[in-house]
Every structure is written in structure tokens, then in C-alpha cells.
Protein backbone atom coordinates (compact mmCIF):
# COMPACT_ATOMS: atom_id res chain seq x y z
CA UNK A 1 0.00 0.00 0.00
CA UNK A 2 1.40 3.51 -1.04
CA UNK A 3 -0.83 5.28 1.59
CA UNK A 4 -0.59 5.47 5.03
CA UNK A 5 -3.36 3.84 6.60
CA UNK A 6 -5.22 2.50 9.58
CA UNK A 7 -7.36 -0.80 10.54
CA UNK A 8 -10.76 -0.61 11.58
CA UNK A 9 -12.58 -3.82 12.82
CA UNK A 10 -16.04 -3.87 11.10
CA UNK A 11 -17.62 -7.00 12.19
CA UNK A 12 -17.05 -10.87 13.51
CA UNK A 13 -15.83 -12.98 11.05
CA UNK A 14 -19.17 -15.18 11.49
CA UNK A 15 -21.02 -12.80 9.98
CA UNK A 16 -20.45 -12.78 6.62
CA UNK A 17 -21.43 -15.86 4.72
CA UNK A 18 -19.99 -17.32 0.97
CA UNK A 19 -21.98 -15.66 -1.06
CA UNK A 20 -22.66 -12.53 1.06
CA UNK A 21 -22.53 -9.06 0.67
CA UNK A 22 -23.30 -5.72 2.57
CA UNK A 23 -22.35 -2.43 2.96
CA UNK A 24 -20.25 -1.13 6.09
CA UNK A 25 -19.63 2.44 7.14
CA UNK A 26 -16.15 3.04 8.08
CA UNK A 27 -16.60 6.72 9.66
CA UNK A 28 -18.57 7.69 7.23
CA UNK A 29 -17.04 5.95 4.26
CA UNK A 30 -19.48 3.77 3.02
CA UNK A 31 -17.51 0.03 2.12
CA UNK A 32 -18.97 -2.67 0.50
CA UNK A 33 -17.92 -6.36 2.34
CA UNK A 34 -17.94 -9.71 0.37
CA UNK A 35 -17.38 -13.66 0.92
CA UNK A 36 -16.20 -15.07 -1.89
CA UNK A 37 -17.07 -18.82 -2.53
CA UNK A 38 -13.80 -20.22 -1.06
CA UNK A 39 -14.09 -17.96 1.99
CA UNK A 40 -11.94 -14.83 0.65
CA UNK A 41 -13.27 -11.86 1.82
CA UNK A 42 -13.15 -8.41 -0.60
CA UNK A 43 -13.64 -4.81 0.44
CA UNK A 44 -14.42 -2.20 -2.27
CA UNK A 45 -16.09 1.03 -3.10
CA UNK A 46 -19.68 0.76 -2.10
CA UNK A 47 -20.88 3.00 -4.90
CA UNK A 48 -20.88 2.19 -8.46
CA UNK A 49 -18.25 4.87 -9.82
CA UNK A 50 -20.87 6.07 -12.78
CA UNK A 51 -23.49 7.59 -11.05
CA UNK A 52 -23.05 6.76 -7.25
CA UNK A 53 -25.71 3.84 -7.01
CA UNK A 54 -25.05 1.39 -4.14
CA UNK A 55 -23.84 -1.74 -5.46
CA UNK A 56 -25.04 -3.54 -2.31
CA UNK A 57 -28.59 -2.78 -3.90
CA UNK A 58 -26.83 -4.81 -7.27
CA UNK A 59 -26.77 -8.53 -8.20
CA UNK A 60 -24.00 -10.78 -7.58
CA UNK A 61 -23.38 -13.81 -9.24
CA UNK A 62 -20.55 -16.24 -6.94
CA UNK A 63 -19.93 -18.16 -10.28
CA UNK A 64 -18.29 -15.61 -12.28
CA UNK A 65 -17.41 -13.35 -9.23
CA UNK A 66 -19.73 -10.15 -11.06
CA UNK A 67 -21.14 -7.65 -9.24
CA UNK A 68 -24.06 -5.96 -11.18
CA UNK A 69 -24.90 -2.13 -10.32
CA UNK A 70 -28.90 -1.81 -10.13
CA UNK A 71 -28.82 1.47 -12.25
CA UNK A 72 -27.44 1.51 -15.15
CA UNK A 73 -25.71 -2.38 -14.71
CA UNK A 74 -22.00 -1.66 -15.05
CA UNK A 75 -20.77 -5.16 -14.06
CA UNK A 76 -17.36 -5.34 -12.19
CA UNK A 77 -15.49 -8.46 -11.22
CA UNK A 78 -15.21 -9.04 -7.90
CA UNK A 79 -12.10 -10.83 -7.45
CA UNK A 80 -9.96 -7.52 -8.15
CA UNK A 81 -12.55 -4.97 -8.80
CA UNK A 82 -11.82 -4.28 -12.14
CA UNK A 83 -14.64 -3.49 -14.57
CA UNK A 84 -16.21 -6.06 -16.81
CA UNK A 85 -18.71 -3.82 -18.73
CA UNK A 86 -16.83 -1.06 -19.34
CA UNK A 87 -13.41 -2.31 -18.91
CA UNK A 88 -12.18 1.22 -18.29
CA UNK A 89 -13.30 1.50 -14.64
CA UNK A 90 -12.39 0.08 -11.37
CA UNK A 91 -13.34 -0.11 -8.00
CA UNK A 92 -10.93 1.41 -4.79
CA UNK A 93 -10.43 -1.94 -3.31
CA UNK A 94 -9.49 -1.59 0.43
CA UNK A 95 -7.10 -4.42 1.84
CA UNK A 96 -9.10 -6.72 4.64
CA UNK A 97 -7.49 -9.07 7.05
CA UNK A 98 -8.72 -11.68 9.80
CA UNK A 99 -7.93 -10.55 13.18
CA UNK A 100 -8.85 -13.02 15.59
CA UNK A 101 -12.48 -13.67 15.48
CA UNK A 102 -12.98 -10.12 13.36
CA UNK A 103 -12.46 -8.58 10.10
CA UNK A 104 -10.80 -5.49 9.62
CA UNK A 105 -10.05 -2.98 7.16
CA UNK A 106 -7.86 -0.71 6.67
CA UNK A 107 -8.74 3.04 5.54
CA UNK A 108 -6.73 5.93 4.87
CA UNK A 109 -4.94 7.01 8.19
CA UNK A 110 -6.30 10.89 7.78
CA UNK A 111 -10.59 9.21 8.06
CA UNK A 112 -11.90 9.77 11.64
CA UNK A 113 -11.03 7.68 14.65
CA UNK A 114 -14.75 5.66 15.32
CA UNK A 115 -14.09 1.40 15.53
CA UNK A 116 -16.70 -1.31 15.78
């Protein structure tokens, strides 16, 4: 990571499912959270980067890891974030790790100081 940043614990690991998907707020940074099938968990963006849509609100299909947008149905990949339809976006991914029982994130350092 180029940034300086800091880890935020969002929820117990147990709560997120394979196939799962929600949105988080991270002090007021709204991050979407997903389980892979296989058990890796992603952290992006929670807003399509078109129009702002939440992609929480979107479609998901765990065989071929896309993530539709409800709006206008931009369709990212969900392994890396990169888009599928058009290929000439991306989503911010944010790194995640286990610790312990909990996930965590980690933001840029400079976002406020709140932890779940």
C-alpha cells in the first residue's frame, strides 16, 4: 500500500457468509464487504463509480465473481474490482485481514477515529 493507513474492525468474522454481501460504514465511508465462494473476503467502493448507485442494492453472481450495479448495470469483477462492462473503470479496493475472530479494514490514516 502507497498510503498510510489504519485498521478498523467492522464486524465478527461469522457474519459474513460465501456468497454474502453488505455495505459497512467506516466513519462515514461507506464500504462494500464480500465472501467469496472459497471464503476470501473483498472490500471495495460501495458505490458504483458512474453515477453513485449502491452496489449492495446490485446482483451478484458467486460463479463468475460479477457484481451488477442496479442502475445503469455496469458489471465489475469481484475478485480484483476491475470493470467487466466497461473495462475502463475500477473499484478502490481496500485491503481486509482476519484478526482473531474479526475482520478489519484498513482506511486511509487521515478518516476519523470511530471502531466497531
Amino acid at each position: 500500500m502507497s498510503e498510510d493507513v489504519r485498521w478498523v474492525t467492522v464486524l465478527p468474522d461469522e457474519e459474513l457468509l460465501e456468497g454474502d454481501f453488505l455495505d459497512v460504514d467506516i466513519d462515514g465511508r461507506a464500504v462494500l464487504l464480500l465472501r467469496l465462494i472459497g471464503g476470501t473476503v473483498k472490500a471495495f467502493q460501495a458505490t458504483c463509480p458512474h453515477q453513485g448507485s449502491l452496489l449492495a442494492d446490485g446482483d451478484w453472481d458467486t460463479e463468475s465473481n460479477v457484481l451488477t450495479c442496479p442502475s445503469h448495470l455496469w458489471e465489475f469483477d469481484v475478485r480484483d474490482g476491475r470493470g467487466v462492462n466497461p473495462q475502463n473503470c475500477r473499484l478502490r479496493e481496500y485491503p481486509v485481514r482476519l484478526n482473531g475472530d474479526r475482520l478489519d479494514i484498513a482506511v486511509p490514516a487521515g478518516t476519523g477515529t470511530t471502531s466497531h
